[in-house]
N, C-alpha and C. Protein backbone atom coordinates (compact mmCIF):
# COMPACT_ATOMS: atom_id res chain seq x y z
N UNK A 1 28.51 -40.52 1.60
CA UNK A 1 27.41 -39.67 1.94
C UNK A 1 27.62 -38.27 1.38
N UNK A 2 26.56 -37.97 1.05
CA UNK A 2 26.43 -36.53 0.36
C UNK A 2 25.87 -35.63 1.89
N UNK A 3 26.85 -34.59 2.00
CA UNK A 3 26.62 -33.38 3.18
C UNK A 3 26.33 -32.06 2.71
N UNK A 4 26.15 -32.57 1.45
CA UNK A 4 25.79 -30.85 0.63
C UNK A 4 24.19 -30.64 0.57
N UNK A 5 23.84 -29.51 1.00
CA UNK A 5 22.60 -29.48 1.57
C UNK A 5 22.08 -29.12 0.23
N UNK A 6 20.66 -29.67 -0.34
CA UNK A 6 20.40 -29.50 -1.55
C UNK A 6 18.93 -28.42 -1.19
N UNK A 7 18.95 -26.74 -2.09
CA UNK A 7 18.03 -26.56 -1.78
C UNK A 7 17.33 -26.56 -3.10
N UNK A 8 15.93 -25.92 -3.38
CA UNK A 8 15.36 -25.85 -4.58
C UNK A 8 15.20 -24.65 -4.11
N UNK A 9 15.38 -23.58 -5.44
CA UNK A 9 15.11 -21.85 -5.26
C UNK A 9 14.19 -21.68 -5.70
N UNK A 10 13.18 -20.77 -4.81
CA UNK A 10 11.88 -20.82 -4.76
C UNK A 10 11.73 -19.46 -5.48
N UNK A 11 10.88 -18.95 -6.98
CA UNK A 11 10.57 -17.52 -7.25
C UNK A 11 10.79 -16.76 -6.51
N UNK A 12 10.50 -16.79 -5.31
CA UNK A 12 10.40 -15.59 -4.32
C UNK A 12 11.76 -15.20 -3.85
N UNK A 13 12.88 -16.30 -3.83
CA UNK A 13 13.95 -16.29 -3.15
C UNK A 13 15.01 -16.06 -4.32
N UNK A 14 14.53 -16.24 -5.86
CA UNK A 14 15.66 -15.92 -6.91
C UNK A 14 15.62 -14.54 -7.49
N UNK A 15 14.31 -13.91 -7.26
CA UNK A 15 14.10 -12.88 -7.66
C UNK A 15 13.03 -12.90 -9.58
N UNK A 16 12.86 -14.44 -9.73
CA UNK A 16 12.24 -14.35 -10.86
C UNK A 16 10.80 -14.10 -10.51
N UNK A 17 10.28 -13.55 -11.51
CA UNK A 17 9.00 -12.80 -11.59
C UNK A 17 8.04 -14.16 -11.67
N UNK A 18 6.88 -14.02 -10.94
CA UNK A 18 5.67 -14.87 -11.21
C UNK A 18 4.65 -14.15 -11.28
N UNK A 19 3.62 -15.14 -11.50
CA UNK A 19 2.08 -14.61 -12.44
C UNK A 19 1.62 -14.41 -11.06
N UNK A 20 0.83 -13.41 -10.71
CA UNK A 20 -0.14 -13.05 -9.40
C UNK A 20 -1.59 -13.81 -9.39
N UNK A 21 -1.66 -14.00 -8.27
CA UNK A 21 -2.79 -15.12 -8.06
C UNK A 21 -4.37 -13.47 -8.64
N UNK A 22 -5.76 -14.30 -8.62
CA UNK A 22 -6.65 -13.39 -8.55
C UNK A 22 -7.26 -12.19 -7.42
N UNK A 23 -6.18 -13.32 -6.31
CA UNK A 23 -6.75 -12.78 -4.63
C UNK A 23 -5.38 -11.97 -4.69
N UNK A 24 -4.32 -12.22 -5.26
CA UNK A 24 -3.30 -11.11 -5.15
C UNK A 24 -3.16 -9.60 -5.46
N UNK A 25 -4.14 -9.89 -6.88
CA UNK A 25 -3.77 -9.00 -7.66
C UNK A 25 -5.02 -7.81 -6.73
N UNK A 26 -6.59 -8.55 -6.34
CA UNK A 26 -7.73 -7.62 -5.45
C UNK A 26 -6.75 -7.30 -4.59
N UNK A 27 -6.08 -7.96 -3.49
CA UNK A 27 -5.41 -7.32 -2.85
C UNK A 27 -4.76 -5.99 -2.94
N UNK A 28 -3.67 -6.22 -3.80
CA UNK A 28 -2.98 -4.93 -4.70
C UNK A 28 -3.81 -4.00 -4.68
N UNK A 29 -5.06 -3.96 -5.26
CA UNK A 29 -5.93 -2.96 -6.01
C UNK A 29 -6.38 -2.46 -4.60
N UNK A 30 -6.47 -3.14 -3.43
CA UNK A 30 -7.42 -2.62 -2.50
C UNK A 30 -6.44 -1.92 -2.03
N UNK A 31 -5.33 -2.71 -2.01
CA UNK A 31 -4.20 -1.47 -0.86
C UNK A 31 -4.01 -0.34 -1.81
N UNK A 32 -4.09 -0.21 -2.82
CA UNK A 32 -3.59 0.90 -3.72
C UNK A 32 -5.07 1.61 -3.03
N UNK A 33 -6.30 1.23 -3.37
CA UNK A 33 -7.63 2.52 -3.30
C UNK A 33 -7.78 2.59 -1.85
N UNK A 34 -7.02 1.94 -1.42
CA UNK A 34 -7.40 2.12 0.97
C UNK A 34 -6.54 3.37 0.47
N UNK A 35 -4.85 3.63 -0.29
CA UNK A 35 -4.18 4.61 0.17
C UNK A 35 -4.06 5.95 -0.63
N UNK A 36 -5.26 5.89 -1.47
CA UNK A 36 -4.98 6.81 -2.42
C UNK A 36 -6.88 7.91 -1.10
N UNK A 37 -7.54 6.69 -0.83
CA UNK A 37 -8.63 7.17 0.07
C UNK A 37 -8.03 8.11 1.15
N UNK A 38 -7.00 7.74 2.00
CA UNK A 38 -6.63 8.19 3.11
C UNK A 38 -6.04 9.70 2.90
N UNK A 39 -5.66 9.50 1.11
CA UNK A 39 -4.37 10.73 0.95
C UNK A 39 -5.51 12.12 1.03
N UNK A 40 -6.94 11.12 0.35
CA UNK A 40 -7.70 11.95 0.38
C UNK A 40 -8.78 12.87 1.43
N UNK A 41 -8.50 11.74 2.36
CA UNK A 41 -9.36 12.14 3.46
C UNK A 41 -8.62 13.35 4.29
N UNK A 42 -7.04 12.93 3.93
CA UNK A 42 -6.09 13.77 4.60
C UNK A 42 -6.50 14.90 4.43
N UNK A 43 -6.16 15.24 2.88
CA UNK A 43 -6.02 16.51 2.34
C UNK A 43 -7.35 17.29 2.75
N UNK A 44 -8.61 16.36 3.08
CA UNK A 44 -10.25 17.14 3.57
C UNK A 44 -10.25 17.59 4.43
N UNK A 45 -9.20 16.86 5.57
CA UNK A 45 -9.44 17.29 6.85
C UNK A 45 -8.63 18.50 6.83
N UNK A 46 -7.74 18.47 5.96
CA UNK A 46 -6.26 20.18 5.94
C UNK A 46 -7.40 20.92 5.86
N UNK A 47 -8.08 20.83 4.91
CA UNK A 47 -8.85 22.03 4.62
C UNK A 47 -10.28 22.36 5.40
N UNK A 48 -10.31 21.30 5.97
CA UNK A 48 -11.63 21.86 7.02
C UNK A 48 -10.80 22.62 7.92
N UNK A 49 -9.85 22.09 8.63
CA UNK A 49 -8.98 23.00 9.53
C UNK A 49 -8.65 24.24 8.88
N UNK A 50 -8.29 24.30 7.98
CA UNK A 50 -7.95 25.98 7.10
C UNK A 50 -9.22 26.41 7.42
N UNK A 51 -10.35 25.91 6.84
CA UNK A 51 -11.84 26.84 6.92
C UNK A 51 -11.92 27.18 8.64
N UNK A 52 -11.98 26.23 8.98
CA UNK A 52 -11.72 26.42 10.55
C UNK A 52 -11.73 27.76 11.22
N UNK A 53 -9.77 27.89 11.09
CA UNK A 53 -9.49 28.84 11.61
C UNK A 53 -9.20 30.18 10.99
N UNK A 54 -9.90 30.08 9.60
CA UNK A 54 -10.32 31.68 8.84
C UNK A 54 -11.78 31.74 9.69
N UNK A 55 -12.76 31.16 10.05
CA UNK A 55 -13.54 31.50 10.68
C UNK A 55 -13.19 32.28 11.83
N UNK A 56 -12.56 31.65 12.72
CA UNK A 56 -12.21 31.76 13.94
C UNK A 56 -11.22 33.44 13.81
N UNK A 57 -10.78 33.64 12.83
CA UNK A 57 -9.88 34.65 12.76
C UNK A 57 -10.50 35.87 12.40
N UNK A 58 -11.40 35.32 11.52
CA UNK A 58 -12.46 36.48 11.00
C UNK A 58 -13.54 36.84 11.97
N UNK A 59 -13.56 36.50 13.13
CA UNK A 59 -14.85 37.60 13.91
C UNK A 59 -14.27 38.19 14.83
């Protein structure tokens, strides 16, 4: 009897590169424009708060 556990190495587990599916690659693209959106929404809201409190400082 053979006790040697036989596995098959799966791309993911050898580190070799594979081709990205079509739903992978939308994926990718969406998480990239969800976080490039947020960086932006960030930076809108800094600056409404700056306008903010130059208002608030100025009367």
């Amino acid at each position: 009897m053979n006790t040697e556990k036989q596995s098959n190495p799966s791309p993911e587990n050898t580190g070799a590169k594979r081709q990205k599916t079509g739903a992978e690659l939308r994926e990718e693209r969406q998480k990239q424009a969800l976080k490039a959106n947020m960086a932006r929404r960030k930076a809108q809201a800094k600056a409404r708060m700056g306008q903010s409190n130059d208002k608030i400082e100025g009367q």
